[in-house]
PDB file of N, CA and C in Angstrom:
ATOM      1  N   UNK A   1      -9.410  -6.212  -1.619  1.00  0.00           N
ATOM      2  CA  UNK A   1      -8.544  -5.736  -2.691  1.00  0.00           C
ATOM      3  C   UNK A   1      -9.325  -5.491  -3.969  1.00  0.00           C
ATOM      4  N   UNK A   2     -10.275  -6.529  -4.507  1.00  0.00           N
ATOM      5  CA  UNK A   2     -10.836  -6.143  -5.710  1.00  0.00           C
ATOM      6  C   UNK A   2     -11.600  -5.107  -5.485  1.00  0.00           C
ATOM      7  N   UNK A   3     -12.330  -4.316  -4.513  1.00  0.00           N
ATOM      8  CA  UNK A   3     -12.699  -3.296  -4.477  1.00  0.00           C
ATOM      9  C   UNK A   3     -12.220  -1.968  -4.695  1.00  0.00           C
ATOM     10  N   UNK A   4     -10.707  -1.950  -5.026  1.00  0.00           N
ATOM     11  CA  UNK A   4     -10.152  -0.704  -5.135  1.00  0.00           C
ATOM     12  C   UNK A   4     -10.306  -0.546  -6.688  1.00  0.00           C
ATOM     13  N   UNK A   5     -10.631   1.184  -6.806  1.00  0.00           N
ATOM     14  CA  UNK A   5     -10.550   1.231  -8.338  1.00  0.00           C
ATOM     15  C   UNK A   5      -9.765   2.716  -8.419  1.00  0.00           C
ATOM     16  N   UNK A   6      -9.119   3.168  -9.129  1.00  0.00           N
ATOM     17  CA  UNK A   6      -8.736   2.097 -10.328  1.00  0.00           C
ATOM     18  C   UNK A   6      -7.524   1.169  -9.570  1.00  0.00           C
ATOM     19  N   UNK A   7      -7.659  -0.164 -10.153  1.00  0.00           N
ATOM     20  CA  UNK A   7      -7.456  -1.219  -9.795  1.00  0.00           C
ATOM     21  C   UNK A   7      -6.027  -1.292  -9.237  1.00  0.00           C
ATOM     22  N   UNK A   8      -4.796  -1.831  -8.496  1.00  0.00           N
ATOM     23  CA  UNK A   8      -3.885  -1.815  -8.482  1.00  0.00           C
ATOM     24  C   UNK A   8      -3.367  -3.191  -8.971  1.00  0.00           C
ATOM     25  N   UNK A   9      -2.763  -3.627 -10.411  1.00  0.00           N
ATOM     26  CA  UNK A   9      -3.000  -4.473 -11.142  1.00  0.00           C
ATOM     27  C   UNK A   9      -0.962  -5.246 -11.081  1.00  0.00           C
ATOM     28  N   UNK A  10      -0.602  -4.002 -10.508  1.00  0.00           N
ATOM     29  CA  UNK A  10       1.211  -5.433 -10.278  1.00  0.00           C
ATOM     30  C   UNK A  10       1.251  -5.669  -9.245  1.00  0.00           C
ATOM     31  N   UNK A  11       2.045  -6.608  -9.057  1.00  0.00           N
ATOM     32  CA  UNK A  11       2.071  -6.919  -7.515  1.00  0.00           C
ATOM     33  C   UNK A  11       3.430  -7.351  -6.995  1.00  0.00           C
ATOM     34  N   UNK A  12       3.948  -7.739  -6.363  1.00  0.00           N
ATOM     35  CA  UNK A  12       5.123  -8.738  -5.618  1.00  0.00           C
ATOM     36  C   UNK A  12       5.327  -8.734  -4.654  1.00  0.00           C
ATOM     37  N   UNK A  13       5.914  -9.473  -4.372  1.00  0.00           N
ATOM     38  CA  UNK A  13       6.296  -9.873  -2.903  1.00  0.00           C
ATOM     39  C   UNK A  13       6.753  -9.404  -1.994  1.00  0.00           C
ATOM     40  N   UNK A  14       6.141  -8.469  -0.922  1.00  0.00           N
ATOM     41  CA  UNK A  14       6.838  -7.359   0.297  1.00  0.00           C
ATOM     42  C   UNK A  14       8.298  -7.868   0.596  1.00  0.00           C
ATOM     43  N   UNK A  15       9.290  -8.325   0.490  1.00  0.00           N
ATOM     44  CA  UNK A  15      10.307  -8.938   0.612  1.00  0.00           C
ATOM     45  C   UNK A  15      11.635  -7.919   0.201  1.00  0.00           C
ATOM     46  N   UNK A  16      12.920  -7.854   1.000  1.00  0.00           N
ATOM     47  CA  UNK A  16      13.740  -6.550   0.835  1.00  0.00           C
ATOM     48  C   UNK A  16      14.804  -7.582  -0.657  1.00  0.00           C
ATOM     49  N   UNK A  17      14.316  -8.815  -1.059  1.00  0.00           N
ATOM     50  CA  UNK A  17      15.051  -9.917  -2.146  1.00  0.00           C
ATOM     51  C   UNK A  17      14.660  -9.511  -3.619  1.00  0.00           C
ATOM     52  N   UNK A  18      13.014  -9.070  -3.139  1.00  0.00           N
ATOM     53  CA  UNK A  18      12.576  -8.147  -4.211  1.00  0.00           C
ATOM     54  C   UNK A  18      12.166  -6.557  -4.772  1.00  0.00           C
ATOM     55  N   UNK A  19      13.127  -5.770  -3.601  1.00  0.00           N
ATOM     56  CA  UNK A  19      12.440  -4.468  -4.110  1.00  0.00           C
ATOM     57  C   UNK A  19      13.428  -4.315  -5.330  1.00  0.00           C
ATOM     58  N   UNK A  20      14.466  -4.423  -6.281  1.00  0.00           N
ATOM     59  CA  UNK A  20      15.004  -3.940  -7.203  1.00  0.00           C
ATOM     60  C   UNK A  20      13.655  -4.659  -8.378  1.00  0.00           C
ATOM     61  N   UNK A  21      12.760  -4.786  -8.147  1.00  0.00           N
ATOM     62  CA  UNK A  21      11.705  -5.620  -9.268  1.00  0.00           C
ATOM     63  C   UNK A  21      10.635  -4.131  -9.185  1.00  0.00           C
ATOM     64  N   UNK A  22      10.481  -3.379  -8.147  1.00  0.00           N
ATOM     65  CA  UNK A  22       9.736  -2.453  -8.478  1.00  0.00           C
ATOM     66  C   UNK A  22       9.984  -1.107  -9.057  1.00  0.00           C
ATOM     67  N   UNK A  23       9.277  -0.595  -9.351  1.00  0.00           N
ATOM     68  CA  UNK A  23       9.647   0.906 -10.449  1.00  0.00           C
ATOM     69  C   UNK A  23       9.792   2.324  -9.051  1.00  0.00           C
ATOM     70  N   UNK A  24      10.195   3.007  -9.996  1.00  0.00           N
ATOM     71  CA  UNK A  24      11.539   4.612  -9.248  1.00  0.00           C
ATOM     72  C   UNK A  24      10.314   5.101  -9.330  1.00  0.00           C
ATOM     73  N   UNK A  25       9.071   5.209 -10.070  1.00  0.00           N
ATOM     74  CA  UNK A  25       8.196   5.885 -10.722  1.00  0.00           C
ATOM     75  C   UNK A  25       6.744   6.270  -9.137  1.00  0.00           C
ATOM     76  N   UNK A  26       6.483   7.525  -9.637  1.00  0.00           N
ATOM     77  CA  UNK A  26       5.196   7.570  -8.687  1.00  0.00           C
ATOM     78  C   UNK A  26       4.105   7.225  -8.424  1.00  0.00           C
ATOM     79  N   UNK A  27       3.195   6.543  -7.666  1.00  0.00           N
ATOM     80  CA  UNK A  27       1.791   6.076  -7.541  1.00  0.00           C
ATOM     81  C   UNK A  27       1.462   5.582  -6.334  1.00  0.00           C
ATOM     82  N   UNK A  28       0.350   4.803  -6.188  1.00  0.00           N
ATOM     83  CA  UNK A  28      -0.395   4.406  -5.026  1.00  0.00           C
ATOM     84  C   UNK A  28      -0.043   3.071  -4.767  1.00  0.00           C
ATOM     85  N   UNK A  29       0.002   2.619  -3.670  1.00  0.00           N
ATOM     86  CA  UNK A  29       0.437   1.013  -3.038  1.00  0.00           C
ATOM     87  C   UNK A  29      -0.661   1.022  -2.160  1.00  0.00           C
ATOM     88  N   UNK A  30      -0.928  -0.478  -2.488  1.00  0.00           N
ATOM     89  CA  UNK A  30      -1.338  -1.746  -0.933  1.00  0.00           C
ATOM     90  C   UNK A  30      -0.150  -2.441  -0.159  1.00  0.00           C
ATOM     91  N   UNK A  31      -0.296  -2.559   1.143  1.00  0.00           N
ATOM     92  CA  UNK A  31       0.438  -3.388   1.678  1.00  0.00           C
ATOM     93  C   UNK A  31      -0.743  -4.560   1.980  1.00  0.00           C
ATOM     94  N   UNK A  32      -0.667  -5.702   1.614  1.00  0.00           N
ATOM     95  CA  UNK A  32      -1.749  -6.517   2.073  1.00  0.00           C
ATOM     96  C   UNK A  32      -1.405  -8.233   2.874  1.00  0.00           C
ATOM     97  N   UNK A  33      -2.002  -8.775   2.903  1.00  0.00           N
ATOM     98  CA  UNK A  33      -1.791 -10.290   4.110  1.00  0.00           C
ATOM     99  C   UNK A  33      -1.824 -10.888   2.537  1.00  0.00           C
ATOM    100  N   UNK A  34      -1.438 -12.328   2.653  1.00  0.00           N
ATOM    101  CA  UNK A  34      -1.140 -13.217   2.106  1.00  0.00           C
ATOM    102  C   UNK A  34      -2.946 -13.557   1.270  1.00  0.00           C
ATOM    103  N   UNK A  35      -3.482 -13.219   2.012  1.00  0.00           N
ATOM    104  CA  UNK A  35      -4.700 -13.819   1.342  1.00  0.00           C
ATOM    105  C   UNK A  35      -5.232 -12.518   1.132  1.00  0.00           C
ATOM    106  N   UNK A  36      -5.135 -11.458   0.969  1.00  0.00           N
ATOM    107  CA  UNK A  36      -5.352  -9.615   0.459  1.00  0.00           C
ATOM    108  C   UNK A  36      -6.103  -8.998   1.329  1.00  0.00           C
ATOM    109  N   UNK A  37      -6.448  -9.368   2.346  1.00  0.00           N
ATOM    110  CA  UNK A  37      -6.500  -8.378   3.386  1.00  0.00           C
ATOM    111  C   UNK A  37      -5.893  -7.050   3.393  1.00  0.00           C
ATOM    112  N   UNK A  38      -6.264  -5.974   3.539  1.00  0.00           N
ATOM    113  CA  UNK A  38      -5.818  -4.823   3.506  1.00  0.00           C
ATOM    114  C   UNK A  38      -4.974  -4.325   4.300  1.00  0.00           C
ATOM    115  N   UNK A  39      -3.643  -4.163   4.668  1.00  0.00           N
ATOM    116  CA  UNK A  39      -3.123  -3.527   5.922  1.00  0.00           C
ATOM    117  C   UNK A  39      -2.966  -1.898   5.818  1.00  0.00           C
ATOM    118  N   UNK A  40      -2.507  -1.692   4.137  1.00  0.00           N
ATOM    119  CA  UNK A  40      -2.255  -0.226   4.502  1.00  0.00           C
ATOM    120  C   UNK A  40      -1.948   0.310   3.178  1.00  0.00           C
ATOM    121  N   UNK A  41      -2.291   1.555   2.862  1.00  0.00           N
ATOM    122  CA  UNK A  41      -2.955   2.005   1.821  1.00  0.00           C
ATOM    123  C   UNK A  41      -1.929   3.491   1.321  1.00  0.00           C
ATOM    124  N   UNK A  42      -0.979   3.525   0.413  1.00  0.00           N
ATOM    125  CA  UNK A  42      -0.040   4.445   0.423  1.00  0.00           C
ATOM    126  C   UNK A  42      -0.416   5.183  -1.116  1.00  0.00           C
ATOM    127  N   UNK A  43       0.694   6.742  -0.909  1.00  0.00           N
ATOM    128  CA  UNK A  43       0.992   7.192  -2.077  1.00  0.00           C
ATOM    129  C   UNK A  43       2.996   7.534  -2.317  1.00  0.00           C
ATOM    130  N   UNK A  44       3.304   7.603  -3.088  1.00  0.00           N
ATOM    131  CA  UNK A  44       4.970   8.066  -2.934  1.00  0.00           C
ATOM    132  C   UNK A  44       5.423   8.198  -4.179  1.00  0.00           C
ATOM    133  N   UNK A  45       6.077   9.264  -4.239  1.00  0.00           N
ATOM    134  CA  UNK A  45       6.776   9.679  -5.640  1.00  0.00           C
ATOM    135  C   UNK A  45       8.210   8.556  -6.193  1.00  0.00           C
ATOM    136  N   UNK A  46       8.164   7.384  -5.624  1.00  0.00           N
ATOM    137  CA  UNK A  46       8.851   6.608  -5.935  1.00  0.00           C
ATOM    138  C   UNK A  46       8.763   5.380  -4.768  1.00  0.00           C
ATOM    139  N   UNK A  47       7.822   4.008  -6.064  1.00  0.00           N
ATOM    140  CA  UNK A  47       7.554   3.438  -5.199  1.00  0.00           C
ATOM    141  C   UNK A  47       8.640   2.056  -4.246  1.00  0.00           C
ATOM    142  N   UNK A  48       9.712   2.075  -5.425  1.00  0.00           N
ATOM    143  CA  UNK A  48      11.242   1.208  -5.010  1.00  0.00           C
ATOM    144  C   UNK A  48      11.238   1.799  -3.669  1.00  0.00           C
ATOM    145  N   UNK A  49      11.471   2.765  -3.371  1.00  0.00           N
ATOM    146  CA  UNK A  49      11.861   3.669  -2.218  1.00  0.00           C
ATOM    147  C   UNK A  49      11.228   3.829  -1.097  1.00  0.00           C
ATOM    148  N   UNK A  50      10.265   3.671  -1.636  1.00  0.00           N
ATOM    149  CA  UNK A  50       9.068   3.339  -0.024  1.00  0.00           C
ATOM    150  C   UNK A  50       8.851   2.083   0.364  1.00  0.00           C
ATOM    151  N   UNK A  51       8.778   0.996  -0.760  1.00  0.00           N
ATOM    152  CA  UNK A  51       8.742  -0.151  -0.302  1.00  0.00           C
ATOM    153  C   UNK A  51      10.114  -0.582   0.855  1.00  0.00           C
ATOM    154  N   UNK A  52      11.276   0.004   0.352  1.00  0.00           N
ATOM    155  CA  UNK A  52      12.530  -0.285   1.418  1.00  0.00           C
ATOM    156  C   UNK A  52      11.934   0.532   2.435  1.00  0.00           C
ATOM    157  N   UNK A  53      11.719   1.835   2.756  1.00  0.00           N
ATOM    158  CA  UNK A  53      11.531   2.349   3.496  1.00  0.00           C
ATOM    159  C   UNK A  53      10.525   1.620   4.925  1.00  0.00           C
ATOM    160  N   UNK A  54       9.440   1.419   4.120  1.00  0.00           N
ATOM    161  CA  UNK A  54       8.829   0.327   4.895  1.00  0.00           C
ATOM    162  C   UNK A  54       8.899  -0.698   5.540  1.00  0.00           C
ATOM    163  N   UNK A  55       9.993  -1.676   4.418  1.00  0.00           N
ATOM    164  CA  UNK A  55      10.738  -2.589   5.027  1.00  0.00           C
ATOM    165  C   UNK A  55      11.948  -2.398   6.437  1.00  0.00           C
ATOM    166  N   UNK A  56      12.132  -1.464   6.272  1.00  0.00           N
ATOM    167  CA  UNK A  56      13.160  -0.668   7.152  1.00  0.00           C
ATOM    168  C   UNK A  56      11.855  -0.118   8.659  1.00  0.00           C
ATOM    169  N   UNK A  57      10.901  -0.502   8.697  1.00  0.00           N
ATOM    170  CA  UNK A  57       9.389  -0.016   9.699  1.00  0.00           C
ATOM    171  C   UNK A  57       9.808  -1.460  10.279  1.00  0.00           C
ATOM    172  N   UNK A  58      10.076  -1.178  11.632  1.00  0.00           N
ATOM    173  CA  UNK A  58       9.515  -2.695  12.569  1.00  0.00           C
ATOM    174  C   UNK A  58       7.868  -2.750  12.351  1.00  0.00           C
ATOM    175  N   UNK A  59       7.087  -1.477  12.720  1.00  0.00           N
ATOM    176  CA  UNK A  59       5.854  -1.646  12.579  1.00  0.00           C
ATOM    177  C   UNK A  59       4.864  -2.310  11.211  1.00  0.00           C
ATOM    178  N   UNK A  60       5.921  -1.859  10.021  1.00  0.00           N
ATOM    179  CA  UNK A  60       4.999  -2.497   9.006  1.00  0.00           C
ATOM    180  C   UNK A  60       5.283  -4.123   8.718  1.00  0.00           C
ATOM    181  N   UNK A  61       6.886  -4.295   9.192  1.00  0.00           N
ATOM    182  CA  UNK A  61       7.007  -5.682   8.869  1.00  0.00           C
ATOM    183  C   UNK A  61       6.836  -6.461   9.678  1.00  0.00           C
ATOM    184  N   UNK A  62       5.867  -6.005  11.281  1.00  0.00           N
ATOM    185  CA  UNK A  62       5.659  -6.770  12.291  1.00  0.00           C
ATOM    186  C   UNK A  62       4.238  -7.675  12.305  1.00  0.00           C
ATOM    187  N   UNK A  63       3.909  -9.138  12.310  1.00  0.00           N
ATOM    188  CA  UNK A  63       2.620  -9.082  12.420  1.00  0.00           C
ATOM    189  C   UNK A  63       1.307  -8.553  13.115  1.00  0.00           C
ATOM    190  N   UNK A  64       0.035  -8.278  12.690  1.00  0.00           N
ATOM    191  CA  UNK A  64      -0.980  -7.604  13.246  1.00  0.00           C
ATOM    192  C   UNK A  64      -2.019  -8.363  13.291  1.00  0.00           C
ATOM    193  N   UNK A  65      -2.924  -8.279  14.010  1.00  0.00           N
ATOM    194  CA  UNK A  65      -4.266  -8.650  14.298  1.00  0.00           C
ATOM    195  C   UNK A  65      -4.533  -9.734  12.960  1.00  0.00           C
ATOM    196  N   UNK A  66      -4.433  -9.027  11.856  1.00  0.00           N
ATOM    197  CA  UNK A  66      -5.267  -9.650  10.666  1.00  0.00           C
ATOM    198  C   UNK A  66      -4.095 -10.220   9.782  1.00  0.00           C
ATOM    199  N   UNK A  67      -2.179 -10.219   9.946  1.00  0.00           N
ATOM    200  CA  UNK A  67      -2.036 -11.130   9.554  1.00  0.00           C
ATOM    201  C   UNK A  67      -0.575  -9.905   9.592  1.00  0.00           C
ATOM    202  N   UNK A  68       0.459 -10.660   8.547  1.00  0.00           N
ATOM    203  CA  UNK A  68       1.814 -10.169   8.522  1.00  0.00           C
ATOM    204  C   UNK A  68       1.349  -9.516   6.549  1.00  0.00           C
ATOM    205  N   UNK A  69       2.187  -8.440   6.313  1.00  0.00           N
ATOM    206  CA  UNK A  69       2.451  -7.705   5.249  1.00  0.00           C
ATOM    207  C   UNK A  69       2.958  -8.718   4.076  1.00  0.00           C
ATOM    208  N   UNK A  70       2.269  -9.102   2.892  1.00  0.00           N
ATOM    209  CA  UNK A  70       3.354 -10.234   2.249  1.00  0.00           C
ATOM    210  C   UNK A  70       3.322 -10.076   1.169  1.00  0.00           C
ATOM    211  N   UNK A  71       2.332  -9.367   0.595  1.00  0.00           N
ATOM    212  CA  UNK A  71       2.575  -8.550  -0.963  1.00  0.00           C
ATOM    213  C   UNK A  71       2.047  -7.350  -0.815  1.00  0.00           C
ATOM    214  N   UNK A  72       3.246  -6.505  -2.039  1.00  0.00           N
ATOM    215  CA  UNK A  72       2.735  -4.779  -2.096  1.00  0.00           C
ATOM    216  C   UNK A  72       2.241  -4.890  -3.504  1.00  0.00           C
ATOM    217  N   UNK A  73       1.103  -4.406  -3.724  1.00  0.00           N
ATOM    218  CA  UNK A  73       0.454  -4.155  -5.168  1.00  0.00           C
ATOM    219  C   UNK A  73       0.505  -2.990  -5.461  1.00  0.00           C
ATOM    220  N   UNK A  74       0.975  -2.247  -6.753  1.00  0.00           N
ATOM    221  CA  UNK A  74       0.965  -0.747  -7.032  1.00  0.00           C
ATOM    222  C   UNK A  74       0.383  -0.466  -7.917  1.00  0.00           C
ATOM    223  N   UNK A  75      -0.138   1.042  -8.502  1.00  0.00           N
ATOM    224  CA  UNK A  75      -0.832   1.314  -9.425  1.00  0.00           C
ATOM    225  C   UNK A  75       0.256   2.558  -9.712  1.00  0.00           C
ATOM    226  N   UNK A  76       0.973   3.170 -10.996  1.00  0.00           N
ATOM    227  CA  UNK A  76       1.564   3.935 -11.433  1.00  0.00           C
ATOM    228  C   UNK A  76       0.710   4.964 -11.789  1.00  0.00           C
ATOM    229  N   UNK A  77       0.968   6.111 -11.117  1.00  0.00           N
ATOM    230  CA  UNK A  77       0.219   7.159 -11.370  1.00  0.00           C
ATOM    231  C   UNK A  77       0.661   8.606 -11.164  1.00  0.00           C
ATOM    232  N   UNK A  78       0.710   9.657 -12.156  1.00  0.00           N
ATOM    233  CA  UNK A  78       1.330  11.008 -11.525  1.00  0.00           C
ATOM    234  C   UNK A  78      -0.062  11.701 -10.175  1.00  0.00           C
ATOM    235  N   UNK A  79      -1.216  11.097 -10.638  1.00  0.00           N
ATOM    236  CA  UNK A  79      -2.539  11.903  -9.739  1.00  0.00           C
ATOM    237  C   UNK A  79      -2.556  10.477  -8.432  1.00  0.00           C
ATOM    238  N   UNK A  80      -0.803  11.041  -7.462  1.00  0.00           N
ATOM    239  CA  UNK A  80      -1.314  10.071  -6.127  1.00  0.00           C
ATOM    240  C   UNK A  80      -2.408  10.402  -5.485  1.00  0.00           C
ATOM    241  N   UNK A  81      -2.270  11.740  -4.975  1.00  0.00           N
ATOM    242  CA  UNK A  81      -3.453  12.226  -3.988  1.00  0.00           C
ATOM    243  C   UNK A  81      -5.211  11.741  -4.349  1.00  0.00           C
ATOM    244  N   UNK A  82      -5.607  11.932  -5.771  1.00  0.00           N
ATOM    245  CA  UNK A  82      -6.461  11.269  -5.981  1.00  0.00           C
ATOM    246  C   UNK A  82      -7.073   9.869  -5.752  1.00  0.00           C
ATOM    247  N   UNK A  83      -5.929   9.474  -6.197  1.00  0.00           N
ATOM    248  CA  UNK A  83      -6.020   7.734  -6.351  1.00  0.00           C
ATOM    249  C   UNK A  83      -6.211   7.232  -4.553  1.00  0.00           C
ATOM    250  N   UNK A  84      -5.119   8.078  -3.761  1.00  0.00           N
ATOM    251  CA  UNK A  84      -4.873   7.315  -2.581  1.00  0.00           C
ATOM    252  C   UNK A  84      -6.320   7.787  -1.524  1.00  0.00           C
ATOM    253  N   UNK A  85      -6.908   8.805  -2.175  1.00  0.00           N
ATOM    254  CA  UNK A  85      -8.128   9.012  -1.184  1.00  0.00           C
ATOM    255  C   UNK A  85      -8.771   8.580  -2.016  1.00  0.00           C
ATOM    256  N   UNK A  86      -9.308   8.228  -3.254  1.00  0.00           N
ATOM    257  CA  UNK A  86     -10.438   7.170  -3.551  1.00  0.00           C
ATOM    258  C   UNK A  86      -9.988   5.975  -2.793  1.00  0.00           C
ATOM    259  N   UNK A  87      -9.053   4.995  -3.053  1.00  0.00           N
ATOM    260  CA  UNK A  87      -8.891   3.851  -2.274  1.00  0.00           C
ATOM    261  C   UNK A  87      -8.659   4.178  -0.909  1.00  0.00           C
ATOM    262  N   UNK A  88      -8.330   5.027  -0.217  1.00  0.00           N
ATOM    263  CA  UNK A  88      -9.035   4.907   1.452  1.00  0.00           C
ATOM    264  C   UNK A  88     -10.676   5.086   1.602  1.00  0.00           C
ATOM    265  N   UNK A  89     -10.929   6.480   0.786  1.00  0.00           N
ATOM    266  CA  UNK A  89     -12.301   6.147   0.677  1.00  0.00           C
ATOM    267  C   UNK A  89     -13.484   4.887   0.578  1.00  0.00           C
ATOM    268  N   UNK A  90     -12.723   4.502  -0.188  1.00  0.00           N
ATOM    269  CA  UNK A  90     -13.375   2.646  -1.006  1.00  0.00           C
ATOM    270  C   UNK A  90     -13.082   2.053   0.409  1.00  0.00           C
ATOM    271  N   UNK A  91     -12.298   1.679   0.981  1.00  0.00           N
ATOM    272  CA  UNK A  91     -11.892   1.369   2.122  1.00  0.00           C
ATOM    273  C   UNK A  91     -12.722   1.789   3.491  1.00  0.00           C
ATOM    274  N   UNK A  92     -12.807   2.497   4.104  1.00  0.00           N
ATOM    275  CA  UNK A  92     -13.650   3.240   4.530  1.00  0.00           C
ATOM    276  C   UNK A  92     -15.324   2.451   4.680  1.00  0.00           C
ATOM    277  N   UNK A  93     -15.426   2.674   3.434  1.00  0.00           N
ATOM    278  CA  UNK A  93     -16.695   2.380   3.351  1.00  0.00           C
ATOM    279  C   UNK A  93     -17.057   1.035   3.354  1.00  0.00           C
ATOM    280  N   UNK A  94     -16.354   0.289   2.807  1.00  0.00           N
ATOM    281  CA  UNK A  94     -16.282  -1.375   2.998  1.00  0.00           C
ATOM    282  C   UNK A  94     -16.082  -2.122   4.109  1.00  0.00           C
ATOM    283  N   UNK A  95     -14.815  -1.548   4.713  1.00  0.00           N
ATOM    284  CA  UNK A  95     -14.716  -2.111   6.425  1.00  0.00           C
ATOM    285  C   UNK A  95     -15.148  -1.122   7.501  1.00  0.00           C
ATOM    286  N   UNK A  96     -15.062   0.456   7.156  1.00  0.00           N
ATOM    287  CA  UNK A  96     -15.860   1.167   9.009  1.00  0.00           C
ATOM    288  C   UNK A  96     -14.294   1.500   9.689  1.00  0.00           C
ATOM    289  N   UNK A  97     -13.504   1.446   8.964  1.00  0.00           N
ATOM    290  CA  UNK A  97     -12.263   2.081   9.356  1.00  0.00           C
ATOM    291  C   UNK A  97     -10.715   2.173   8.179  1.00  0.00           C
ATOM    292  N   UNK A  98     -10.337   2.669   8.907  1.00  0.00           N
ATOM    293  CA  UNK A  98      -8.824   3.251   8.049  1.00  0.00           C
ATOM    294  C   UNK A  98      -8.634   1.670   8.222  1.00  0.00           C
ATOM    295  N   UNK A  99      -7.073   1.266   7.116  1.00  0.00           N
ATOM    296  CA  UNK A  99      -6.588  -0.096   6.971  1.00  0.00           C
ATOM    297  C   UNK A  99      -5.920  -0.277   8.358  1.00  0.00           C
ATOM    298  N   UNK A 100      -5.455  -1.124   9.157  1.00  0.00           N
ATOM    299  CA  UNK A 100      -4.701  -1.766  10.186  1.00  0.00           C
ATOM    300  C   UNK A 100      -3.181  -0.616  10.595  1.00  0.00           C
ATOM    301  N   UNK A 101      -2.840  -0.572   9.558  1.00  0.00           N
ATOM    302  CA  UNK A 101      -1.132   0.503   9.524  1.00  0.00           C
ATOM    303  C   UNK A 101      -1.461   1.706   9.084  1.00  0.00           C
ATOM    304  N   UNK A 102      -2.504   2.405   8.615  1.00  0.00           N
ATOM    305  CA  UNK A 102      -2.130   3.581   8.337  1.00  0.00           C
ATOM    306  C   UNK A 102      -2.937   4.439   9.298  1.00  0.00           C
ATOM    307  N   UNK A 103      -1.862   5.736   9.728  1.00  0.00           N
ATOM    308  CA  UNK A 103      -2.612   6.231  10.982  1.00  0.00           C
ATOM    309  C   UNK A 103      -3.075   7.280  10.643  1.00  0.00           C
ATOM    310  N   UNK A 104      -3.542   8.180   9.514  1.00  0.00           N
ATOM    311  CA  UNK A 104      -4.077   8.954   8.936  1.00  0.00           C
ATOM    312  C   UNK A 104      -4.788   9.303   7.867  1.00  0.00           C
ATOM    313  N   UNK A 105      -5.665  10.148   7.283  1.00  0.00           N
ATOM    314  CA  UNK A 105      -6.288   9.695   6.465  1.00  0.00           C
ATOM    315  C   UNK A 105      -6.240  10.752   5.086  1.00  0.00           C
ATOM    316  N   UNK A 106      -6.012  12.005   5.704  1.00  0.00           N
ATOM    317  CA  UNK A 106      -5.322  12.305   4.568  1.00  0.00           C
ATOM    318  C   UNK A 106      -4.115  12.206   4.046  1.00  0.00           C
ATOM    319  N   UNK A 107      -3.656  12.148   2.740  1.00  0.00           N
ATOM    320  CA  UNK A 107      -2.879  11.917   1.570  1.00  0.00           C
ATOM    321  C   UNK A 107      -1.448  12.742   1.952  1.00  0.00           C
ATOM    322  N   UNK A 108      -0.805  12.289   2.185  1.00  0.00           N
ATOM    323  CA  UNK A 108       0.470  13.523   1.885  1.00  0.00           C
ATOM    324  C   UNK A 108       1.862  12.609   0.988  1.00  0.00           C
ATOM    325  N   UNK A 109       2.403  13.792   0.282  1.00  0.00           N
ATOM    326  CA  UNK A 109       3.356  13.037   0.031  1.00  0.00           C
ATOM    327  C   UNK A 109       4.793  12.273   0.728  1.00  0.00           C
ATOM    328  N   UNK A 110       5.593  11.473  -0.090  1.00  0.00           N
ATOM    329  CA  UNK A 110       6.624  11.067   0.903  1.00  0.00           C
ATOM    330  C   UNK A 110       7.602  10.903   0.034  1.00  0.00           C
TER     331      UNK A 110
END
């Protein structure tokens, strides 16, 4: 996680108790393990909305290899596409593959 820049600096709890705590607003997300392991690396023009959306994924809220989804960290940003291929990029290069959940690598919106 500290390797992503620019940084994704809020955070809370992947939990459907807390998505009214996140913003309508557009930018880049982590889905990460309890101890910040990386699972999966997003962009969305509203991030309240994807976080349910996700939550609403058997696949994202199922555990994996490297652990279960337990905080989403976001960075607010109108330049997603940028942001979300530097941090796969950063990614990439640190572990030797895409994060655990995401099955593509270029950027699109959602």
């Amino acid at each position: 996680m500290s390797e992503l820049f620019p940084k994704p600096v809020k955070r809370d709890s992947f939990r459907r108790s807390r998505e009214r705590f996140l913003p309508d607003s557009s930018g880049c997300y982590v889905l990460t393990t309890f101890d910040g392991t990386i699972l999966y690396i997003g962009l969305t023009a509203g991030i309240r909305r994807r976080m349910i959306q996700h939550l609403d994924t058997p696949k994202k809220v199922a555990s994996t290899p490297l652990g279960r989804a337990t905080w989403i960290y976001w960075f607010e940003t109108p330049e997603t596409n940028k942001v979300e291929r530097t941090w796969l990029n950063i990614h990439l290069s640190a572990e030797g593959s895409l994060p655990i959940l995401n099955s593509r690598y270029s950027p699109t919106s959602t």
